[in-house]
Protein backbone atom coordinates (compact mmCIF):
# COMPACT_ATOMS: atom_id res chain seq x y z
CA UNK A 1 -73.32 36.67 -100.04
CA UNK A 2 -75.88 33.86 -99.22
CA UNK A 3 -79.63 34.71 -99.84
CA UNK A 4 -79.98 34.29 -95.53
CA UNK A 5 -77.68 37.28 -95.00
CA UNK A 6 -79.35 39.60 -97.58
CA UNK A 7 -82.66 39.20 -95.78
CA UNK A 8 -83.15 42.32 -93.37
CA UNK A 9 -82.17 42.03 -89.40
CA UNK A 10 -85.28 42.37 -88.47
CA UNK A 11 -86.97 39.02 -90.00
CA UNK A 12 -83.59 37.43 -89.28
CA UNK A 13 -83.33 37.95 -85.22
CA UNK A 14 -86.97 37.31 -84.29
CA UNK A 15 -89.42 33.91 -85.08
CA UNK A 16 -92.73 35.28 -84.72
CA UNK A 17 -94.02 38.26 -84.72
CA UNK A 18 -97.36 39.66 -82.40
CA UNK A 19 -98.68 42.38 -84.50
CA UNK A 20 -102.06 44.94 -83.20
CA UNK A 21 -104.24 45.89 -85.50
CA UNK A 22 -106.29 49.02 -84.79
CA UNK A 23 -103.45 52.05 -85.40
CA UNK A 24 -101.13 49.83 -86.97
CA UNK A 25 -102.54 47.68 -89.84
CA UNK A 26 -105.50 50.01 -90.03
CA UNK A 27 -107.52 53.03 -89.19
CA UNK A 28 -110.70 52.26 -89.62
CA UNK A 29 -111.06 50.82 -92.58
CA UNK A 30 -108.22 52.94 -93.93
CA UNK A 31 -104.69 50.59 -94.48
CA UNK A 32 -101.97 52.53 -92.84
CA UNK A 33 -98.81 52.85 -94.80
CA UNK A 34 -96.58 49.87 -95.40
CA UNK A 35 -98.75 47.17 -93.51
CA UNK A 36 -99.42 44.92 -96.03
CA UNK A 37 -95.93 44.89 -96.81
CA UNK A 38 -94.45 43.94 -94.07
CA UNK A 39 -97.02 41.36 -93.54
CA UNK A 40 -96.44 40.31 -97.14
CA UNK A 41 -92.67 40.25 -96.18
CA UNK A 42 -93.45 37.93 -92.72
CA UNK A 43 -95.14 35.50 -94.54
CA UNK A 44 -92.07 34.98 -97.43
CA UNK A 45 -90.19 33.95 -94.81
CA UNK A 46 -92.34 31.74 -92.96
CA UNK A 47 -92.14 33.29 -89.48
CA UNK A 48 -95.37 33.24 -87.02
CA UNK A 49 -97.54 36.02 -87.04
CA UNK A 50 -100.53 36.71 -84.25
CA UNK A 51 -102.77 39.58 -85.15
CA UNK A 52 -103.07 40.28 -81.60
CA UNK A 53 -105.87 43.25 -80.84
CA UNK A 54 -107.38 44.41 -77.80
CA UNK A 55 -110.52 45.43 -79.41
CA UNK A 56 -113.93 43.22 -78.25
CA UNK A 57 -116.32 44.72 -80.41
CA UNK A 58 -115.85 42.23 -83.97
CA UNK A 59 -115.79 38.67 -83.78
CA UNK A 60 -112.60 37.02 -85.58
CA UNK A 61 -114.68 36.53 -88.92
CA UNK A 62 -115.19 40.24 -89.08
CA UNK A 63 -111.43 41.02 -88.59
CA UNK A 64 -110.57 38.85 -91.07
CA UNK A 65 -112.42 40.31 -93.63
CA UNK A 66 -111.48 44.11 -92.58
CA UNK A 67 -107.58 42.60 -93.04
CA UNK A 68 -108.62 41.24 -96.63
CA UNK A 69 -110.09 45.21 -96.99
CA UNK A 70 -106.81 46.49 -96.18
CA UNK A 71 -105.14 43.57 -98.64
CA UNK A 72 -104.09 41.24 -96.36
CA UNK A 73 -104.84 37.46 -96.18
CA UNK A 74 -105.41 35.78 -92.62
CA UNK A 75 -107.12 32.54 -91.02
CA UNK A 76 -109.33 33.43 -87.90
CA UNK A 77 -106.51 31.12 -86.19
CA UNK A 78 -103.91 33.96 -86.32
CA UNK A 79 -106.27 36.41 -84.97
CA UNK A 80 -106.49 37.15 -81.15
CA UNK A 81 -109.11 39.42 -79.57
CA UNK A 82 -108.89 40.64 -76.00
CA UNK A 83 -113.00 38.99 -76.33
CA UNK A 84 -111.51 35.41 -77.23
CA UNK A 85 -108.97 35.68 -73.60
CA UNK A 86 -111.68 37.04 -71.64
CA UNK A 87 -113.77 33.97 -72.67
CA UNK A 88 -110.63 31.71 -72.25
CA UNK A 89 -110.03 33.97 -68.93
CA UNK A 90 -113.59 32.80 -67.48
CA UNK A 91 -113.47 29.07 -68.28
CA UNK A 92 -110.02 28.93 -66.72
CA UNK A 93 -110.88 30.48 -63.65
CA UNK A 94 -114.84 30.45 -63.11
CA UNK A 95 -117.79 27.91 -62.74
CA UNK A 96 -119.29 28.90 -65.36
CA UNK A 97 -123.05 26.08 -65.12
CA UNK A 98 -125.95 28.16 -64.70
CA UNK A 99 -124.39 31.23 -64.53
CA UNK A 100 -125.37 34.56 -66.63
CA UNK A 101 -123.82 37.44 -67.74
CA UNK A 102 -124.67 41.09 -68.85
CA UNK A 103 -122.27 42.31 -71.61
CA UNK A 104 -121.65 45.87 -72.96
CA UNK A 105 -119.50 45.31 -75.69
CA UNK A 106 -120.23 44.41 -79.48
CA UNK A 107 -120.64 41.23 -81.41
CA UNK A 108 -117.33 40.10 -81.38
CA UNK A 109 -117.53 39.91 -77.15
CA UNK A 110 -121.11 38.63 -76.42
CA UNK A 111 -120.61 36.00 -79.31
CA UNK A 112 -117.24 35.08 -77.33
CA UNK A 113 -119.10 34.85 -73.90
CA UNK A 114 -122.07 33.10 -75.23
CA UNK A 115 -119.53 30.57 -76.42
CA UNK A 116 -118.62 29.88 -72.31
CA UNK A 117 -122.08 28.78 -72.14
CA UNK A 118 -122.74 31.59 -69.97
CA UNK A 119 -126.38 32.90 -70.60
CA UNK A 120 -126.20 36.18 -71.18
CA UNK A 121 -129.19 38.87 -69.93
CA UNK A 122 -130.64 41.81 -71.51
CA UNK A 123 -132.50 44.26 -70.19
CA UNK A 124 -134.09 44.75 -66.52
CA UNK A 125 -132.98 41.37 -66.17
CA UNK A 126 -129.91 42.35 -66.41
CA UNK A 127 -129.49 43.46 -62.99
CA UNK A 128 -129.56 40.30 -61.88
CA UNK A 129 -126.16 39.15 -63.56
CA UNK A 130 -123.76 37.18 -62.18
CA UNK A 131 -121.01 38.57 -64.08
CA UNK A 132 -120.61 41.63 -65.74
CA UNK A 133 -118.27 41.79 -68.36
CA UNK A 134 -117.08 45.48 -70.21
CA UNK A 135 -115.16 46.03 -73.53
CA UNK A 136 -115.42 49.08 -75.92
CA UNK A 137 -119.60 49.69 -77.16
CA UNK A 138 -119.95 51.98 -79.39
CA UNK A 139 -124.20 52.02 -79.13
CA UNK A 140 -123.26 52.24 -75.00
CA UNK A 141 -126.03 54.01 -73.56
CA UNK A 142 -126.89 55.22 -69.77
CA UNK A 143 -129.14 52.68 -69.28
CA UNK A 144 -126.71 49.64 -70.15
CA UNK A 145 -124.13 51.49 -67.40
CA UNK A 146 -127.57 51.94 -64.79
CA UNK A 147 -128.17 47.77 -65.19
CA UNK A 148 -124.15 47.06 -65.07
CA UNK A 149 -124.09 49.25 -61.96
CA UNK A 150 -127.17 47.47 -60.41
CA UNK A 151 -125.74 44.15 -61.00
CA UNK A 152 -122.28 44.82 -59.70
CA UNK A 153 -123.70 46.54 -56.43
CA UNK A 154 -125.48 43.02 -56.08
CA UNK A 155 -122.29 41.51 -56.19
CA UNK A 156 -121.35 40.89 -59.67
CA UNK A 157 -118.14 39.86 -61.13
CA UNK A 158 -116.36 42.52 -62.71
CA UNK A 159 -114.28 41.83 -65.84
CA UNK A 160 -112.85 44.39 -68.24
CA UNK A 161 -111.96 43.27 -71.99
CA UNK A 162 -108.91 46.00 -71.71
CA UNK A 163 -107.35 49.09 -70.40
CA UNK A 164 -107.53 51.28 -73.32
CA UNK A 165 -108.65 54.54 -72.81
CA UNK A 166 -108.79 55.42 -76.62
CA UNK A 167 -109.04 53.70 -80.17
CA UNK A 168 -107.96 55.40 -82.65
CA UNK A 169 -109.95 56.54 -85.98
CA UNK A 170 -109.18 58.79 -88.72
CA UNK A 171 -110.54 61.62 -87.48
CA UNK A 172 -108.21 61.19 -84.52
CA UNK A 173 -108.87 59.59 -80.62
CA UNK A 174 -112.66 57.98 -79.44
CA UNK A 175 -113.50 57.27 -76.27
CA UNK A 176 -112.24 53.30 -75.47
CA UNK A 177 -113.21 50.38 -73.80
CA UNK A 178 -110.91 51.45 -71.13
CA UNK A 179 -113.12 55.09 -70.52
CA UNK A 180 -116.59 53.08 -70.18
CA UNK A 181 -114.78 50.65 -67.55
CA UNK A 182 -113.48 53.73 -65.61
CA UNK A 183 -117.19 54.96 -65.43
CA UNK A 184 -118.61 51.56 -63.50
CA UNK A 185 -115.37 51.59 -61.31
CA UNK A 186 -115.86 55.12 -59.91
CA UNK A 187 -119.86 54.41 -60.27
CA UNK A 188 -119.53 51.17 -58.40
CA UNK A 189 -116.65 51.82 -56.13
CA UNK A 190 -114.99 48.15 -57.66
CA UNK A 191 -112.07 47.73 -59.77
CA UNK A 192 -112.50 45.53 -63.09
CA UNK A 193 -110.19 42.69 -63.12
CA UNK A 194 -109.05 43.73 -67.07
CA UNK A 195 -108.16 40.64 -69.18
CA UNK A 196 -106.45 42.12 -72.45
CA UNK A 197 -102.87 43.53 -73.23
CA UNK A 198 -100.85 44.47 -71.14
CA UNK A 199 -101.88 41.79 -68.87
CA UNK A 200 -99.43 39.11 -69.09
CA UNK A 201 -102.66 36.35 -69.41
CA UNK A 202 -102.79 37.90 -72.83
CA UNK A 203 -99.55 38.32 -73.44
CA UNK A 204 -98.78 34.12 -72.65
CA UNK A 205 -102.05 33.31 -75.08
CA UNK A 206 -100.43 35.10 -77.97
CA UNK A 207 -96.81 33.40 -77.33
CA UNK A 208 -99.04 29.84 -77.13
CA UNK A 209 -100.49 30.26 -80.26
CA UNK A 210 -97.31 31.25 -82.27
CA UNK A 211 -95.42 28.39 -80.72
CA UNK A 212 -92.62 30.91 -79.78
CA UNK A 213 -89.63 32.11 -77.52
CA UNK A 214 -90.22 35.29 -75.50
CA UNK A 215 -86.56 35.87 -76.60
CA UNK A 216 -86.97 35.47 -80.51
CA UNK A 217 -90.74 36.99 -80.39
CA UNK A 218 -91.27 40.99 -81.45
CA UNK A 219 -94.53 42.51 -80.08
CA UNK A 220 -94.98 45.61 -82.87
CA UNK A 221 -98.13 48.06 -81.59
CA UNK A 222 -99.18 51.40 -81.27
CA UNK A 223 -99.48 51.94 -77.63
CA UNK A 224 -97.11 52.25 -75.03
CA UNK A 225 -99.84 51.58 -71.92
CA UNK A 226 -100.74 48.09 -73.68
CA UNK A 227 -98.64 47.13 -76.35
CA UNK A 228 -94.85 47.92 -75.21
CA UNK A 229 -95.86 47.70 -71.17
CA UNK A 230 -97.62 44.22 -72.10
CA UNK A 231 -94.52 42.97 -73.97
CA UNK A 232 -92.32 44.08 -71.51
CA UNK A 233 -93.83 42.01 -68.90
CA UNK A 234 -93.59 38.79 -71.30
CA UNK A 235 -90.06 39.39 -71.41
CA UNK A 236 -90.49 39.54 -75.45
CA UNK A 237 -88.80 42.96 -77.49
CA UNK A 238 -91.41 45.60 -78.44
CA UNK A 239 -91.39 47.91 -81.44
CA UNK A 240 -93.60 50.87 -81.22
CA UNK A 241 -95.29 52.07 -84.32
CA UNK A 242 -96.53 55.51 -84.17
CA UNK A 243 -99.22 55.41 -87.09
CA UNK A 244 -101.88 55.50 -84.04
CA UNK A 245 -102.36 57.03 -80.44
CA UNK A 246 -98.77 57.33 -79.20
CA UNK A 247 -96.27 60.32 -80.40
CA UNK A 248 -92.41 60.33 -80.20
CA UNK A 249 -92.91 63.45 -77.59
CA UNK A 250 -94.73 60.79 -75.81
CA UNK A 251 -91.85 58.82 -74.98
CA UNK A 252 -90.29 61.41 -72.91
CA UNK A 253 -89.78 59.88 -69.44
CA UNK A 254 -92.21 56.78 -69.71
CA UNK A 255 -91.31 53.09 -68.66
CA UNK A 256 -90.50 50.80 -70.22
CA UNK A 257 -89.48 52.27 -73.24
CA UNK A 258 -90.10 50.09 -76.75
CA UNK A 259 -86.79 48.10 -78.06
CA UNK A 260 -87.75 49.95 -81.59
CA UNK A 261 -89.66 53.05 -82.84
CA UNK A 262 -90.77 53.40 -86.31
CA UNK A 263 -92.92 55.86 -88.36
CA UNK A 264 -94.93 52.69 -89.72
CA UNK A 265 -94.46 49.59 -90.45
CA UNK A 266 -92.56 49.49 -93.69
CA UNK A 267 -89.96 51.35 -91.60
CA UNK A 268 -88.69 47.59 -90.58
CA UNK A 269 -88.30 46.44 -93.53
């Protein structure tokens, strides 16, 4: 039997692989089970791999080095932020000359933003924003959602980093990005225009970057709301993982359902 046939299905029906982080590489900075492994696996073969997370709050440099924490090697090229396609999301679609911003978010999103050549705003100033832009803050305090609200009821634009309502930590579910957006909706009677998974803007960014086939491409998460709904809509398979927020009882009458459901990620291999 030739070495090609003894490889396992999984690396041998799909080129590239779009893999979240937060609930499936890691927790924290705890490595969840088999991870490195399958990455290790991914790489023997030479197929594409996109570490493709929703999370704003580090910049690529500081994912990088929380994947080398967890023992695994990557280039801030194969890392994709829902912060680095909100910034690509704003220079697409906005004049951005001598506009400013107000962020609540961490590093990772104002240093994205800031890289639009928006000018961002802090404090009273804030107000006056042009754009208002939202991902997951964990120092978020009522005043930051008072100057957001202020700015948006002047007529702000409204952009959301992502949907999710939760991240996932050891100790079980945070609040998310997704819960602090909800707040300045219902506060400011204005949806956010949301920019990350499962928004298919995201979802074509990723297949760019790993020079891929929806067809031959897997998109492996933890979420069925982002990860298997924003897969889905790319038309690429999905493979749920449930090391993170979602639960096999949690599959139960949901659509779309994932192409693939393992405990973790050694699973597929």
């Amino acid at each position: 039997m030739s070495e090609r046939r003894d490889l396992p299905s999984i690396l041998q029906r799909y080129r590239a692989f779009l893999v979240d982080m937060d609930g499936v590489v890691y927790l924290d900075r705890e490595p969840v089970e088999g991870a490195s492994e399958f990455v290790a696996a991914v790489r023997r073969e030479n197929k594409k791999l996109l570490f493709l997370t929703n999370n704003s709050k580090f910049t690529r440099a500081q994912y990088r080095e929380k994947l080398e924490g967890v023992g695994i090697r990557a280039s801030e090229e194969e890392i994709l932020t829902s912060a680095a396609a909100t910034a690509d999301f704003l220079r697409e679609n906005y004049d951005l000359e001598g506009m400013t911003a107000f962020v609540i978010g961490g590093m990772g999103l104002a240093e994205e933003v800031a890289a639009t050549g928006l000018r961002l705003l802090e404090g009273e100033e804030a107000r006056e924003a042009r754009f208002v832009i939202v991902g997951w803050d964990t120092e978020l305090t009522y005043d930051k959602l008072r100057l957001a609200c202020l700015a948006l009821y002047r007529g702000a634009v409204f952009i959301g980093t992502n949907p999710d309502a939760t991240f996932p930590s050891p100790e079980g579910l945070w609040p998310g990005a997704g819960a602090i957006i909800a707040a300045l909706e219902r506060a400011a009677g204005r949806e956010a225009l949301v920019v990350g998974k499962p928004n298919l803007y995201m979802m074509q960014i990723a297949l760019q970057r790993v020079g891929g086939t929806a067809d031959r491409t897997l998109v492996i998460g933890d979420r069925l709301d982002t990860d298997v709904l924003g897969g889905w809509r790319a038309g690429m398979d999905t493979c749920l993982v449930l090391t993170g927020v979602t639960r096999r009882e949690d599959l139960e009458g949901r659509h779309p359902q994932p192409d693939l459901v393992v405990e973790n990620l050694r699973e597929l291999l």
